[in-house]
PDB file of N, CA and C in Angstrom:
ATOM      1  N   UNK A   1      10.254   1.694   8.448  1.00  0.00           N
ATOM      2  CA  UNK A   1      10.622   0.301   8.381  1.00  0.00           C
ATOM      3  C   UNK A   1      10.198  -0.305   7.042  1.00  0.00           C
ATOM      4  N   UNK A   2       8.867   0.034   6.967  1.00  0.00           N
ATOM      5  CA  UNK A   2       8.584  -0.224   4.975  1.00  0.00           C
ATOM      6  C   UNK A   2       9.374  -0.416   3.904  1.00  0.00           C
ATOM      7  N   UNK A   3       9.755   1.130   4.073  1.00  0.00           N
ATOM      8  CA  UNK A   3      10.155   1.737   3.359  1.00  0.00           C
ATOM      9  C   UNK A   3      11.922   0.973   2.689  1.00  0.00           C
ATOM     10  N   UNK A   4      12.272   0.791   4.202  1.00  0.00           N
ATOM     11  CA  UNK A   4      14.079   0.325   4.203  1.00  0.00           C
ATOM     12  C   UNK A   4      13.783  -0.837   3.728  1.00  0.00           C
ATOM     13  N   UNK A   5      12.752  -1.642   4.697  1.00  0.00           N
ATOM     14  CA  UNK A   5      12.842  -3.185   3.731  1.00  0.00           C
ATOM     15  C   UNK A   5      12.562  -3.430   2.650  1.00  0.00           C
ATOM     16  N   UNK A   6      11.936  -2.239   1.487  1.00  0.00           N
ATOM     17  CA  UNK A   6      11.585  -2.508   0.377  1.00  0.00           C
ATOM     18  C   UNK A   6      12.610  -2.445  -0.732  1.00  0.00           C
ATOM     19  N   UNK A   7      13.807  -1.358  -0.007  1.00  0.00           N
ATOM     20  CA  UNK A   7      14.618  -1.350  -1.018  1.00  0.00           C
ATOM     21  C   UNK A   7      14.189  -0.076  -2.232  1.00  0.00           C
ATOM     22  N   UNK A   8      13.292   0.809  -1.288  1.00  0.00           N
ATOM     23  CA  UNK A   8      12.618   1.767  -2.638  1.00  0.00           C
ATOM     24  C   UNK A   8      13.795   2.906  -2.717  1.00  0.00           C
ATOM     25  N   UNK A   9      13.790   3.819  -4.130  1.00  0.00           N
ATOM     26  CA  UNK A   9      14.696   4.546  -4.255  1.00  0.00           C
ATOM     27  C   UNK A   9      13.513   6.024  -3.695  1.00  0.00           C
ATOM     28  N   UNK A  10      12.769   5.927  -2.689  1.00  0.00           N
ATOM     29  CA  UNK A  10      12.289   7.231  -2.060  1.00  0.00           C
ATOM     30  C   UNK A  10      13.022   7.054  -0.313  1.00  0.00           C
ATOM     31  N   UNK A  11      12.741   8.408  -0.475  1.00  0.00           N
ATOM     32  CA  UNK A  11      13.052   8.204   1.563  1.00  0.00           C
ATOM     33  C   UNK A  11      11.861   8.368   2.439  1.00  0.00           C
ATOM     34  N   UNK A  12      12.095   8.104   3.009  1.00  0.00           N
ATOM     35  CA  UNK A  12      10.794   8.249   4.643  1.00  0.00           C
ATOM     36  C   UNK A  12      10.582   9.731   4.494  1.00  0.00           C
ATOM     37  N   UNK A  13      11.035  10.500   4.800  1.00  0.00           N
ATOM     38  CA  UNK A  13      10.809  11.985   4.603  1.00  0.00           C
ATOM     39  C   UNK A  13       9.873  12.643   3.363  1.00  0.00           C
ATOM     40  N   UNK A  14      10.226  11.745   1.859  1.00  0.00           N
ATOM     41  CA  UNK A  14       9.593  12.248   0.897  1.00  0.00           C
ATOM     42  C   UNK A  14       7.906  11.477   0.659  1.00  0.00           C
ATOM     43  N   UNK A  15       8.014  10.272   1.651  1.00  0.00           N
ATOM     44  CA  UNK A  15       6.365   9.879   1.769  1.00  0.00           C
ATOM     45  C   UNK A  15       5.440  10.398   2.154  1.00  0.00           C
ATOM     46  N   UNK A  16       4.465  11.006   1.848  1.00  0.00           N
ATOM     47  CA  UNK A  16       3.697  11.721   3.189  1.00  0.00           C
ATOM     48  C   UNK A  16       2.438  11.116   3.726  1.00  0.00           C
ATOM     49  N   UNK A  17       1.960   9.927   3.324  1.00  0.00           N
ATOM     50  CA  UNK A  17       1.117   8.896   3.946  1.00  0.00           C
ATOM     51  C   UNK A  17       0.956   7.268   2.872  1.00  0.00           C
ATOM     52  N   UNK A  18       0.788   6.264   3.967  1.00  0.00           N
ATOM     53  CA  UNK A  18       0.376   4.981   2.824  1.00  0.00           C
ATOM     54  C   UNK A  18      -1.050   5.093   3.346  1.00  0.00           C
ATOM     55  N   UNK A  19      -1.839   4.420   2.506  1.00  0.00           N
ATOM     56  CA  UNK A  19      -3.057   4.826   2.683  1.00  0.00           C
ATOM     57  C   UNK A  19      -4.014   2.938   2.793  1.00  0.00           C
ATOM     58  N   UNK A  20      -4.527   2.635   3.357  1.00  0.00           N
ATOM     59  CA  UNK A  20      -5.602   1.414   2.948  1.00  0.00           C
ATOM     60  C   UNK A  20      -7.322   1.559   3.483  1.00  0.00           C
ATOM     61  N   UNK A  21      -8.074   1.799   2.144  1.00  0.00           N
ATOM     62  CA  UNK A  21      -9.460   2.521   2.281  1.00  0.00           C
ATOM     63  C   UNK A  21     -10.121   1.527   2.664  1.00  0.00           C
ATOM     64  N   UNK A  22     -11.043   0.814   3.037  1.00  0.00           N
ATOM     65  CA  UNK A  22     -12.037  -0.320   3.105  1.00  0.00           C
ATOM     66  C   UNK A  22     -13.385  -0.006   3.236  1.00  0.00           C
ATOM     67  N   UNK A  23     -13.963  -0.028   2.658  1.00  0.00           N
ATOM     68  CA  UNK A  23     -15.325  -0.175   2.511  1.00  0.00           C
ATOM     69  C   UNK A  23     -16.573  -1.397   2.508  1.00  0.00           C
ATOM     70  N   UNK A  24     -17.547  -1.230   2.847  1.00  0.00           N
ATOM     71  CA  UNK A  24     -17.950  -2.623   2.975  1.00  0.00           C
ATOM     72  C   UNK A  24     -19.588  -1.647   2.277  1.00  0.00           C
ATOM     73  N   UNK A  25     -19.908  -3.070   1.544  1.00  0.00           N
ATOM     74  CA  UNK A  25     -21.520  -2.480   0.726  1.00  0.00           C
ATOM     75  C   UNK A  25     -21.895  -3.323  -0.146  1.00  0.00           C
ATOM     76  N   UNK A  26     -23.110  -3.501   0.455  1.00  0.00           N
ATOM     77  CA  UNK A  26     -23.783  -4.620  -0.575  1.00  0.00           C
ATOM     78  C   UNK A  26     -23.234  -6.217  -0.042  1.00  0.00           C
ATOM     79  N   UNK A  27     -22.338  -6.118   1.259  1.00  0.00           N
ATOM     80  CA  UNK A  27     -22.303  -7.187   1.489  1.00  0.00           C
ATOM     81  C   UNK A  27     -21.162  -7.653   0.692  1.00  0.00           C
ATOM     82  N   UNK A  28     -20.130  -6.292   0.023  1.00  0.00           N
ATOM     83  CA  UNK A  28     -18.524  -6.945  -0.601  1.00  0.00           C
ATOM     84  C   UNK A  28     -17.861  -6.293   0.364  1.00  0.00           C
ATOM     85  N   UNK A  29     -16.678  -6.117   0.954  1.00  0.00           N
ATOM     86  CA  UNK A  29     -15.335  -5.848   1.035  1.00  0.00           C
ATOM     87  C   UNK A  29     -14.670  -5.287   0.145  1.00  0.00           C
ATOM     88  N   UNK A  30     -14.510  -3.920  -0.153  1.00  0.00           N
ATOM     89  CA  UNK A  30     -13.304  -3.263  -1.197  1.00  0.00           C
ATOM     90  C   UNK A  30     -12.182  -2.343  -0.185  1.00  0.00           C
ATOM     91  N   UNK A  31     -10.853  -3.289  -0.658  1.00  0.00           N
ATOM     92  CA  UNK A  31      -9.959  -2.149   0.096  1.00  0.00           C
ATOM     93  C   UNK A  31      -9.229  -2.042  -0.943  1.00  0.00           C
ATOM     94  N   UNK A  32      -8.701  -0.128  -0.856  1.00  0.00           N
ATOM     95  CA  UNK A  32      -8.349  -0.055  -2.362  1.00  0.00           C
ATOM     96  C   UNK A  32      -6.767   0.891  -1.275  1.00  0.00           C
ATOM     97  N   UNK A  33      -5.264   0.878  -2.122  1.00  0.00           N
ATOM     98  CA  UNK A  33      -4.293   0.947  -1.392  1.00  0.00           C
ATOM     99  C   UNK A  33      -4.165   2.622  -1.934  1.00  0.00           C
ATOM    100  N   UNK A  34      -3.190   3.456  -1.273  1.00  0.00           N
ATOM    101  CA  UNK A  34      -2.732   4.463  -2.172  1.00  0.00           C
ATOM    102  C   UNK A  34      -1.564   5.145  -1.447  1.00  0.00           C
ATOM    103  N   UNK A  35      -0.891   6.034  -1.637  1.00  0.00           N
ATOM    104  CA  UNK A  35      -0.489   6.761  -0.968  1.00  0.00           C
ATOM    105  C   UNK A  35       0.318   8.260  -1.606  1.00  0.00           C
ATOM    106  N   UNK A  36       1.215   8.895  -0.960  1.00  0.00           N
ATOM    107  CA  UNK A  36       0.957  10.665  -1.239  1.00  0.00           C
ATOM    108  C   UNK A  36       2.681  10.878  -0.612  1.00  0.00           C
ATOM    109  N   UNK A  37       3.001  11.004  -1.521  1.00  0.00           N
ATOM    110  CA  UNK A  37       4.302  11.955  -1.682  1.00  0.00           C
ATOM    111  C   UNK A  37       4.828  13.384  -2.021  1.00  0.00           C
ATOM    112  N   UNK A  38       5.265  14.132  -1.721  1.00  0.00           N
ATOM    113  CA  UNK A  38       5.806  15.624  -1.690  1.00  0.00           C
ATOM    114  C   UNK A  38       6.438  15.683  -2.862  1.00  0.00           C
ATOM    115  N   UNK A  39       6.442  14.665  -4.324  1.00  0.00           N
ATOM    116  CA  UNK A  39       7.302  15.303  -5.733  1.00  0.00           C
ATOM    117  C   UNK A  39       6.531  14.242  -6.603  1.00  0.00           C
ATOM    118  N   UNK A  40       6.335  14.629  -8.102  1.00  0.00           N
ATOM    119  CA  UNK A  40       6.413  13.904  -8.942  1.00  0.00           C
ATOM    120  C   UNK A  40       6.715  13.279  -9.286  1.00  0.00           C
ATOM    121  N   UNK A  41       6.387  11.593  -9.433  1.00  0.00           N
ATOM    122  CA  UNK A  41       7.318  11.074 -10.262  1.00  0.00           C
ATOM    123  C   UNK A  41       6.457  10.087 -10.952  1.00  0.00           C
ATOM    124  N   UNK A  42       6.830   9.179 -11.929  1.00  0.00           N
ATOM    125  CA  UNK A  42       5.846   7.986 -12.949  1.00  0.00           C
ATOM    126  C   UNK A  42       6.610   7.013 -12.300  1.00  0.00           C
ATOM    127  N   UNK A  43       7.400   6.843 -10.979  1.00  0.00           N
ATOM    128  CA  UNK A  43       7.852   5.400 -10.745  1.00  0.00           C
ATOM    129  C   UNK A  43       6.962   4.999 -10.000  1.00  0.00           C
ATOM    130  N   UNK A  44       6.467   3.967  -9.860  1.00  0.00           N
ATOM    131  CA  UNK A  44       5.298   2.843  -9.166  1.00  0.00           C
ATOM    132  C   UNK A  44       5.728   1.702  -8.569  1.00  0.00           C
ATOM    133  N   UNK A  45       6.946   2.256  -7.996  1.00  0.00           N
ATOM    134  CA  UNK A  45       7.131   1.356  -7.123  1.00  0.00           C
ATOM    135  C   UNK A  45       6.836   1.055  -5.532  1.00  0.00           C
ATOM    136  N   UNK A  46       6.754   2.346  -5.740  1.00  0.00           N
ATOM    137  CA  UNK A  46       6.026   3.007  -4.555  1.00  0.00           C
ATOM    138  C   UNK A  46       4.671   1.935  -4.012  1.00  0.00           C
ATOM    139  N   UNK A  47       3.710   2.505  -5.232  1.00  0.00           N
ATOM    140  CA  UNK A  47       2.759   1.707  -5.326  1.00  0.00           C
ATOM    141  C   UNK A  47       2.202   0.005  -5.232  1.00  0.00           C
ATOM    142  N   UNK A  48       3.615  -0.565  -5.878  1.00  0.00           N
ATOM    143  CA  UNK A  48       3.890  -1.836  -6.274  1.00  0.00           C
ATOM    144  C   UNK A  48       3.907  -2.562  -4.637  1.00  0.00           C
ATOM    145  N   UNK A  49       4.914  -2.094  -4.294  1.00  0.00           N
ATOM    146  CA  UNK A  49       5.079  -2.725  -2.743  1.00  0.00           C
ATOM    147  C   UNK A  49       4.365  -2.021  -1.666  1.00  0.00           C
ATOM    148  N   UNK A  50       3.758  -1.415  -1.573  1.00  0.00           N
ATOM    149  CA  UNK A  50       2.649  -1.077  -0.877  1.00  0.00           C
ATOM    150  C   UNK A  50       1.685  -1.974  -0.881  1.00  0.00           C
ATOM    151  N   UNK A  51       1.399  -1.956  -2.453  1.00  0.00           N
ATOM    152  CA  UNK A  51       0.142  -3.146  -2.721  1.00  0.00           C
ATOM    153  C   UNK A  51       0.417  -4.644  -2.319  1.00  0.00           C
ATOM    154  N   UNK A  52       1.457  -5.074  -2.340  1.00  0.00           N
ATOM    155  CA  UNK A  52       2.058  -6.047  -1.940  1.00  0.00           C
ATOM    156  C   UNK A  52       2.203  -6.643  -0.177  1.00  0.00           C
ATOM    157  N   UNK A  53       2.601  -5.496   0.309  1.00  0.00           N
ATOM    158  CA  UNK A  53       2.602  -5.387   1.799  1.00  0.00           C
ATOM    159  C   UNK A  53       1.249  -5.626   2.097  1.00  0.00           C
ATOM    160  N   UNK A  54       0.705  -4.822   1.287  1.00  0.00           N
ATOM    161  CA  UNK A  54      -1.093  -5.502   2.090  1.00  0.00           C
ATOM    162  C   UNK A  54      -1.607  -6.848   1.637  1.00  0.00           C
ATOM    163  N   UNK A  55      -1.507  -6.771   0.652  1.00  0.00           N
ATOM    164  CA  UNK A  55      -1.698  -8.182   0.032  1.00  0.00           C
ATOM    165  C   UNK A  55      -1.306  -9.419   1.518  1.00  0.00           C
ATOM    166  N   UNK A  56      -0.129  -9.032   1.494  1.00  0.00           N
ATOM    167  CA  UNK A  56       0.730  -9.906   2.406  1.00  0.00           C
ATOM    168  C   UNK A  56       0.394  -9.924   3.786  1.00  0.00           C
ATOM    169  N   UNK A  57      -0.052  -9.107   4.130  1.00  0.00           N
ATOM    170  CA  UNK A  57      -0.709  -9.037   5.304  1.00  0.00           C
ATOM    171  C   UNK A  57      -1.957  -9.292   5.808  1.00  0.00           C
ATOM    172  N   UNK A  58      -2.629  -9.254   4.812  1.00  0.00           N
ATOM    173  CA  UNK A  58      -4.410  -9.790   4.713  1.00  0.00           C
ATOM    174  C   UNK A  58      -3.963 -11.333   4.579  1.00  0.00           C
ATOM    175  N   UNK A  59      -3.294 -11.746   3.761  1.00  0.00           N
ATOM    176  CA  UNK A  59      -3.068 -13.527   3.701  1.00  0.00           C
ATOM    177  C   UNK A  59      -2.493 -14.018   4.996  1.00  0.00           C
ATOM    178  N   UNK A  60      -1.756 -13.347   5.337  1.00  0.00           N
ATOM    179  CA  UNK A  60      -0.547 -13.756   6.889  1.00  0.00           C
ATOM    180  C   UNK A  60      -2.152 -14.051   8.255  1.00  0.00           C
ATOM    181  N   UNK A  61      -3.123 -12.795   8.044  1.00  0.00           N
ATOM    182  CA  UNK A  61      -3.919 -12.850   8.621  1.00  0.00           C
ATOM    183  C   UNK A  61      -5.182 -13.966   8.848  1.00  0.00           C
ATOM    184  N   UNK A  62      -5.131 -14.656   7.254  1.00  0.00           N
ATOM    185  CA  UNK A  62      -5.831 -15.797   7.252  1.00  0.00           C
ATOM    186  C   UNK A  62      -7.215 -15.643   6.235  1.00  0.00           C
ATOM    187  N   UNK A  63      -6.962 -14.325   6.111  1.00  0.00           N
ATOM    188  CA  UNK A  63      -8.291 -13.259   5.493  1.00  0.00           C
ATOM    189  C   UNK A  63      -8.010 -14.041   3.702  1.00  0.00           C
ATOM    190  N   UNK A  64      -9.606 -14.687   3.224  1.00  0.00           N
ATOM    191  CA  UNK A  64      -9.507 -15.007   1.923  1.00  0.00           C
ATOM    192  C   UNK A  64     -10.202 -13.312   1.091  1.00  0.00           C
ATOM    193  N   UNK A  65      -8.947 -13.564   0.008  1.00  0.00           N
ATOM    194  CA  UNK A  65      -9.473 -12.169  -0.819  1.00  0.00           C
ATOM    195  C   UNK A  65      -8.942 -12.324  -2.392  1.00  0.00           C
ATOM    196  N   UNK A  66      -9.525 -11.820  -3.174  1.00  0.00           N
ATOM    197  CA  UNK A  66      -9.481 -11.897  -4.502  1.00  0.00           C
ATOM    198  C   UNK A  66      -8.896 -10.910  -4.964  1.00  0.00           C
TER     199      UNK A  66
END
């Protein structure tokens, strides 16, 4: 569903996980995004709207983050 609404030029098949790490220490919050595909490539778009989707979803949630 991501994937279609983003409009990315990968398919569901060639993703092989989105990833969101969170850590908590020292009393910060770090969530850092990533994810893992089956080919090479330098496009980041991948990346772009991934990062975005969470973004968007931590705010929708009410969650303040920098």
């Amino acid at each position: 569903h991501f994937v279609a609404g983003a409009g990315l030029p990968v398919s569901v098949g060639q993703i092989k996980g989105l990833y969101l790490n969170v850590r908590y220490e020292e009393g910060n919050i770090d969530c850092v995004t990533g994810n893992s595909v089956d080919f090479f490539t330098l496009d980041k778009s991948l990346d772009q709207a991934w990062d975005e989707a969470v973004r968007r979803f931590i705010r929708e949630k009410g969650i303040a983050f920098t």
